[in-house]
Protein backbone atom coordinates (compact mmCIF):
# COMPACT_ATOMS: atom_id res chain seq x y z
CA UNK A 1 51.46 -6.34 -10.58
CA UNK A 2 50.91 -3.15 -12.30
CA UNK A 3 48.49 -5.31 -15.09
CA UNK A 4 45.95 -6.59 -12.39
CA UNK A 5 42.86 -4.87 -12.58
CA UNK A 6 40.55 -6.13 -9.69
CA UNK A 7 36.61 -5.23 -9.25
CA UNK A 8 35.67 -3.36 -6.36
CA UNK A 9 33.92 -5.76 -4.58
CA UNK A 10 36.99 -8.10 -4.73
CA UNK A 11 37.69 -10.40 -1.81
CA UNK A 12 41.57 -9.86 -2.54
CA UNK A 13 43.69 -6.46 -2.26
CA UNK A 14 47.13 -6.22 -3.72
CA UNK A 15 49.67 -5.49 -0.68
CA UNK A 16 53.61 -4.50 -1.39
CA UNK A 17 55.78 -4.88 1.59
CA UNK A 18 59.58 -3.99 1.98
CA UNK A 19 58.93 -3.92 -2.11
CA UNK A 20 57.46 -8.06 -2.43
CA UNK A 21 53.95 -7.61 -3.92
CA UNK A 22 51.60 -10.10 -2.71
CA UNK A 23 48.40 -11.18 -2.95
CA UNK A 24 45.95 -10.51 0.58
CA UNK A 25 42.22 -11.72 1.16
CA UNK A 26 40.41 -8.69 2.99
CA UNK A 27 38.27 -11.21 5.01
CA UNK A 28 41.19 -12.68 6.74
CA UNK A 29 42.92 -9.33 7.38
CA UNK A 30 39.97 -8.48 9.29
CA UNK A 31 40.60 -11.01 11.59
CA UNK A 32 43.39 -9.64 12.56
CA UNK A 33 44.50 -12.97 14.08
CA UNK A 34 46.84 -14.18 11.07
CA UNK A 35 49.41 -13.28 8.64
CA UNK A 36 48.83 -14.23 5.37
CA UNK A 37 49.63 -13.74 1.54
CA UNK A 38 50.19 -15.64 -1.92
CA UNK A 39 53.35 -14.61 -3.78
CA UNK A 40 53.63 -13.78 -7.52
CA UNK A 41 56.10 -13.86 -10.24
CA UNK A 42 57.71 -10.08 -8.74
CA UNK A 43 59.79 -9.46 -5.78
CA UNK A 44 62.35 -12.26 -5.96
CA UNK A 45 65.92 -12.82 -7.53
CA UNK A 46 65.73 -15.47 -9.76
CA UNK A 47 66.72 -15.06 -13.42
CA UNK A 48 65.73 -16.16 -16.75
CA UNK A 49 62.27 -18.16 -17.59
CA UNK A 50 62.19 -18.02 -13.22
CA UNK A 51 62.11 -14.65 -12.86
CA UNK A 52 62.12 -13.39 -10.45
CA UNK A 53 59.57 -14.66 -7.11
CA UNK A 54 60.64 -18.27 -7.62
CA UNK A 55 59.56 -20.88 -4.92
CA UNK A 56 60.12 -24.17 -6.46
CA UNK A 57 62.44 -25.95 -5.20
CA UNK A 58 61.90 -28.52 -7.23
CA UNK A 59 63.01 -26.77 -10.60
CA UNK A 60 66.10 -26.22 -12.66
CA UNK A 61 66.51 -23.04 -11.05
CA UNK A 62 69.25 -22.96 -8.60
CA UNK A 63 68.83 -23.67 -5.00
CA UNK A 64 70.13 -21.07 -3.37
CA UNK A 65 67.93 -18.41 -5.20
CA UNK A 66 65.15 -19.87 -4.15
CA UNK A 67 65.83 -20.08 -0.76
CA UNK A 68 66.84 -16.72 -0.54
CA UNK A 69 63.07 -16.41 -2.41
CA UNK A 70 61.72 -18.21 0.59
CA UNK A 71 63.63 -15.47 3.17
CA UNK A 72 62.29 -12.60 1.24
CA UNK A 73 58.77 -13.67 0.91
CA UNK A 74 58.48 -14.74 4.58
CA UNK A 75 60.42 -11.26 5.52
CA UNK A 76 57.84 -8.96 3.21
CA UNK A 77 54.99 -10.89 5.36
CA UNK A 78 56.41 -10.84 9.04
CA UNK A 79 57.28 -14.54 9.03
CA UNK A 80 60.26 -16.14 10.78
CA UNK A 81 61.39 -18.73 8.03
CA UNK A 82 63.50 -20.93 10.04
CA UNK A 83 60.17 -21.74 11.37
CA UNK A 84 58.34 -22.01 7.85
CA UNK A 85 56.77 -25.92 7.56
CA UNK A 86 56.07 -27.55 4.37
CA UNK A 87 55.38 -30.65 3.00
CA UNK A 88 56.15 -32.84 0.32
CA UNK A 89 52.61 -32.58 -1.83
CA UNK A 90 51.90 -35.41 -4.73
CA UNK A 91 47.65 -34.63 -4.83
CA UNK A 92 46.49 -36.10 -2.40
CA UNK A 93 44.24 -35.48 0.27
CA UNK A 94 46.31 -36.57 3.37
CA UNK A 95 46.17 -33.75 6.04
CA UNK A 96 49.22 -32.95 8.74
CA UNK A 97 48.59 -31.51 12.01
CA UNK A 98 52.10 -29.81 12.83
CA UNK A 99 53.24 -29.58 16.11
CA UNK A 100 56.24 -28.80 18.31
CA UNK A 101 58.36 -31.20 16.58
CA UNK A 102 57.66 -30.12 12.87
CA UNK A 103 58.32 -26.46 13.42
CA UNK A 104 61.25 -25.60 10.75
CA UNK A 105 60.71 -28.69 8.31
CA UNK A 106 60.99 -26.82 5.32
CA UNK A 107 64.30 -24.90 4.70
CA UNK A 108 65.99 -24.92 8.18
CA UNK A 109 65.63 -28.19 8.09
CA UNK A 110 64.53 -31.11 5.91
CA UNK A 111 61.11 -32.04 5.49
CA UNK A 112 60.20 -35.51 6.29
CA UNK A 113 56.32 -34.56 5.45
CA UNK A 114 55.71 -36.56 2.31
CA UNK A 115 52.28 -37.29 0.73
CA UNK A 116 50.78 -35.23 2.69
CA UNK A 117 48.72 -31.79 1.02
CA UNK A 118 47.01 -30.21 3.90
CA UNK A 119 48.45 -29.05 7.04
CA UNK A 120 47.06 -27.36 10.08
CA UNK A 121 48.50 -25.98 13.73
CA UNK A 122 47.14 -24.35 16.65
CA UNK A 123 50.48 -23.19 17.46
CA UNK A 124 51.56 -19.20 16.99
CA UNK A 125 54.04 -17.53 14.58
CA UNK A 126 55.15 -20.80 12.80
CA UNK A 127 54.39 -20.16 8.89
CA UNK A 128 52.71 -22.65 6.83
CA UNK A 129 53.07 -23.18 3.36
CA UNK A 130 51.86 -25.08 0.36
CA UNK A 131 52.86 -24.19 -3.45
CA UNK A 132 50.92 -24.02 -6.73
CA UNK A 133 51.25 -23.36 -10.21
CA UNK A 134 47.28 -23.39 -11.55
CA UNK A 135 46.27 -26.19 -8.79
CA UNK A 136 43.84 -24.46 -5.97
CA UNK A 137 44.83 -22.75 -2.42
CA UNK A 138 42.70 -23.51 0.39
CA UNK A 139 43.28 -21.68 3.51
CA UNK A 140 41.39 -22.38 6.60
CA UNK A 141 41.09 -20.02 9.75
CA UNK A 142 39.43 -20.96 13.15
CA UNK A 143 39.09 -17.52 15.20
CA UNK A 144 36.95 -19.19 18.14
CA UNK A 145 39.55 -21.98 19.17
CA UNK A 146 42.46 -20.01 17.38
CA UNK A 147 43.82 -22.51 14.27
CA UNK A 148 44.58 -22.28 10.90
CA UNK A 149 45.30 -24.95 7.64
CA UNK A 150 46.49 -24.54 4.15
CA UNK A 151 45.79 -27.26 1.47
CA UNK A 152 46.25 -27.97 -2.16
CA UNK A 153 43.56 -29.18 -4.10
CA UNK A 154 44.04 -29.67 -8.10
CA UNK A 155 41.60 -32.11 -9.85
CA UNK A 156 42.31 -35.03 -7.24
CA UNK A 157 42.64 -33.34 -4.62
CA UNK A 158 38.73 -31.44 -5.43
CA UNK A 159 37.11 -34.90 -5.86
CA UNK A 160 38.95 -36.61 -3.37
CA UNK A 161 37.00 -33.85 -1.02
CA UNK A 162 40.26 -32.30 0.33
CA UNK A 163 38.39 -29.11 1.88
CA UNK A 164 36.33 -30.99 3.92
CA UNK A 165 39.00 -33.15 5.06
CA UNK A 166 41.13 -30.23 6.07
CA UNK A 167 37.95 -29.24 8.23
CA UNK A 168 37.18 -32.55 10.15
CA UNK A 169 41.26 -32.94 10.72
CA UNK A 170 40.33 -29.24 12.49
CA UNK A 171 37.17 -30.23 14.55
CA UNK A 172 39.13 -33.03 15.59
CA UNK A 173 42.32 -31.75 16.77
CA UNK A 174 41.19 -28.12 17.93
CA UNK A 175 37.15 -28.76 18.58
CA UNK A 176 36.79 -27.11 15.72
CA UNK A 177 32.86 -25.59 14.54
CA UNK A 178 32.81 -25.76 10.50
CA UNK A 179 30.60 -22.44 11.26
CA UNK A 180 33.07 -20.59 12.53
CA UNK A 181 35.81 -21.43 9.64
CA UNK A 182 37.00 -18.71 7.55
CA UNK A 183 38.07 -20.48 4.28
CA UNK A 184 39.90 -18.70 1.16
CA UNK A 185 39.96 -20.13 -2.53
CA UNK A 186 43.26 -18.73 -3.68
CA UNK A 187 44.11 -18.01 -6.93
CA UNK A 188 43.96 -20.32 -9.62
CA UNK A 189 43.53 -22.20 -13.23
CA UNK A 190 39.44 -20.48 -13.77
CA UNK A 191 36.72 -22.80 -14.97
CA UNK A 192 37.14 -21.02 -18.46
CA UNK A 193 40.38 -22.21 -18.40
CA UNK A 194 40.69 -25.58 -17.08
CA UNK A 195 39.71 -28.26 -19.72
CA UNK A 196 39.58 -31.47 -18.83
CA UNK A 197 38.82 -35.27 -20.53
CA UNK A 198 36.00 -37.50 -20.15
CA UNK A 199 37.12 -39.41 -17.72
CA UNK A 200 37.59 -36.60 -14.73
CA UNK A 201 34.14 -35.32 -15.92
CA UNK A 202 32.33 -38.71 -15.10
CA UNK A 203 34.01 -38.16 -11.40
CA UNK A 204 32.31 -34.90 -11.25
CA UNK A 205 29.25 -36.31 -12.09
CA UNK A 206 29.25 -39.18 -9.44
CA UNK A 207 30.44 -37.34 -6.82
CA UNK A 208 28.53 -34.07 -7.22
CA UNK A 209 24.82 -33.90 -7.20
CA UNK A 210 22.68 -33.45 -10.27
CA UNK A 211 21.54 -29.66 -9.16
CA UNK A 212 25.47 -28.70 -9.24
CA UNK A 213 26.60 -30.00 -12.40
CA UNK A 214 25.72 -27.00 -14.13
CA UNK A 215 27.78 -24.88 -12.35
CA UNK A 216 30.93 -26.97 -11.76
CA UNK A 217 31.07 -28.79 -14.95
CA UNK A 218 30.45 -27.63 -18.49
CA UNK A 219 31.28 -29.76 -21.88
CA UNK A 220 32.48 -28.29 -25.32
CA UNK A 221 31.95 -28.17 -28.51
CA UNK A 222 35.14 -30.02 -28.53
CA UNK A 223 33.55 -32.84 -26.59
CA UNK A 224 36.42 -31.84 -23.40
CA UNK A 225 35.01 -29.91 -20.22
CA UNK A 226 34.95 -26.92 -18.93
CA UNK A 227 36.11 -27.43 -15.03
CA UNK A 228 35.25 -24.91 -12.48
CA UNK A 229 37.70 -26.20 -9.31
CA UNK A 230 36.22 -23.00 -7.37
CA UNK A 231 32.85 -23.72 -7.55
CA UNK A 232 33.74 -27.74 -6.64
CA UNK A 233 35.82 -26.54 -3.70
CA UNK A 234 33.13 -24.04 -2.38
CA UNK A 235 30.31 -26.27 -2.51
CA UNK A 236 32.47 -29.15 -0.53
CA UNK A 237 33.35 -26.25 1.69
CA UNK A 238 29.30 -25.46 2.18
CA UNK A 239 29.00 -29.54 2.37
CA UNK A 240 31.26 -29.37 5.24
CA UNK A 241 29.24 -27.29 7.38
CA UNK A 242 30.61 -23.87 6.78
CA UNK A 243 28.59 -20.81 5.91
CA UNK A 244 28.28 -19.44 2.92
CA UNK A 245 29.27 -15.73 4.43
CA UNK A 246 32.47 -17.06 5.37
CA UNK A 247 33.78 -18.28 2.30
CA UNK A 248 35.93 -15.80 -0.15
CA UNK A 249 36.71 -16.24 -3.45
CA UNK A 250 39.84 -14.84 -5.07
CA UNK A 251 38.54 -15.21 -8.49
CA UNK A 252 42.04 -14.44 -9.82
CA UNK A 253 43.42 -17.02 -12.71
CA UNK A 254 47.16 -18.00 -12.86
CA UNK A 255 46.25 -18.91 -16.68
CA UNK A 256 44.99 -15.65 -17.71
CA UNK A 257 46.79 -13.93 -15.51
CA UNK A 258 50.48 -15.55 -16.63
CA UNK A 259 52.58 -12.46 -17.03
CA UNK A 260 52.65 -12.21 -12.74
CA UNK A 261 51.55 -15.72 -11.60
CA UNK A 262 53.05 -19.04 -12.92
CA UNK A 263 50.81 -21.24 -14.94
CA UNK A 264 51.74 -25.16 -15.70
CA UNK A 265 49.16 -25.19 -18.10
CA UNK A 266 51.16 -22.32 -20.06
CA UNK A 267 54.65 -22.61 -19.20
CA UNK A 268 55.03 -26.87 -19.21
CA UNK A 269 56.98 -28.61 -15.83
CA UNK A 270 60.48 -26.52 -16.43
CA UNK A 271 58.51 -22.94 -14.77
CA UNK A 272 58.62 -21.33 -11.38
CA UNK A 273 56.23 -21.58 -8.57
CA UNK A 274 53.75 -19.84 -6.11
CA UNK A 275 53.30 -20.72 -2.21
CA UNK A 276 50.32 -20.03 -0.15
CA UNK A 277 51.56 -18.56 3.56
CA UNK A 278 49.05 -18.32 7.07
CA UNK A 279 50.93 -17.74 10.03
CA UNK A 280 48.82 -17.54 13.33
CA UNK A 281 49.42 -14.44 15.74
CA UNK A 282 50.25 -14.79 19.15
């Protein structure tokens, strides 16, 4: 990730373990409660248009690369992955709590998690992760009653309030106070980047109020709009009850930033992918 340049106030740090680069927010290191990262392009063994961090497994690449992906990326961040849970995500803004039962539906064994985009545990050292390619990481961490959640929020996923959902799933299985939440907006299409139609805009504007418009939603020249999914998702975050304090940014763009993140937007439906991990210490 030699061509990232990051400002020094960033909320993100650039970590390289066992030679996987990855992608850290400072405010959850801190915690010191969780392990945590986003992956890049860099540190994997796929070949060709998926080289080389590939984590789809849902693309042409072949399987076994990208499981052996999966056991690298876990390995670089101190994860077991034959404990690694993930779900089968189609934008929507259905929330799993995982327990005892769902520890290792991912690659030891097969996931029976579909529709779901959010999931959240109380329960130590059992990975978590969700996958992107512009769409926005959420991660959620609870340091008072010790949980954590991960969701996936492109367009439908924003309006369909996701963020908040992923916080009243955690105040009702863990007692959960929004004001102690640590949320992360993971990298990400940016709002210069992320043009959308009429007919997503005219959601914004009903579901938003008037005084946020401005900053969420901006229309062209072009008569298409400018949409800013990190702005949406922090102000449903700040809707939810958290404070502002506790809510990081990564301000990082998988569009502009293409040459070490995967972009749909640039590379089409036959690309690679990225995964969000949070793993709760014991």
């Amino acid at each position: 990730m030699s061509n990232i340049i990051l400002e020094e106030n960033s909320s993100i740090i650039c970590r390289n373990s066992k030679g996987v680069p990855y992608i850290s927010f400072k405010q959850l290191e801190q915690l010191g409660i969780v392990s945590q990262g986003f992956s890049t392009k860099e540190g994997g063994i796929s070949s060709g248009k998926y080289e080389s961090m590939n984590l789809r497994l849902s693309s042409n690449d072949k399987r076994e690369d990208v499981e052996t992906n999966f056991k690298i990326m876990t390995d670089a961040l101190g994860m077991d992955w034959e404990k690694m849970v993930f779900s089968n995500q189609t934008h929507t803004t259905n929330i799993h709590e995982v327990k005892e039962e769902d520890i290792g539906k991912g690659l030891k064994k097969k996931s029976d998690l579909e529709n779901i985009d959010g999931l959240i545990t109380n329960i130590p050292n059992v990975p978590l992760a969700t996958f992107y390619a512009d769409c926005v990481p959420l991660y959620f961490v609870d340091p008072v009653k010790k949980a954590i959640g991960l969701s996936h929020s492109g367009w439908r996923g924003t309006v369909g309030k996701i963020a908040r959902r992923t916080v009243e799933k955690m105040q009702e299985a863990y007692g959960s106070n929004p004001k102690d939440i640590i949320a992360c907006v993971g990298p990400s299409i940016c709002g210069s980047c992320y043009e959308v139609g009429e007919n997503i805009a005219d959601i914004i504007y009903l579901i938003f109020p008037r005084h946020l418009w401005g900053k969420i939603i901006k229309m062209k020249k072009n008569k298409k709009y400018e949409l800013n999914l990190w702005e949406a998702n922090k102000q449903i975050l700040l809707e939810a009850g958290l404070l502002e304090k506790n809510i990081s940014i990564a301000n990082l763009c998988t569009m502009c930033n293409n040459d070490f993140l995967y972009s749909h937007r640039v590379e089409g439906e036959d690309r690679g992918g990225l995964a969000a991990f949070l793993m709760l210490k014991e």
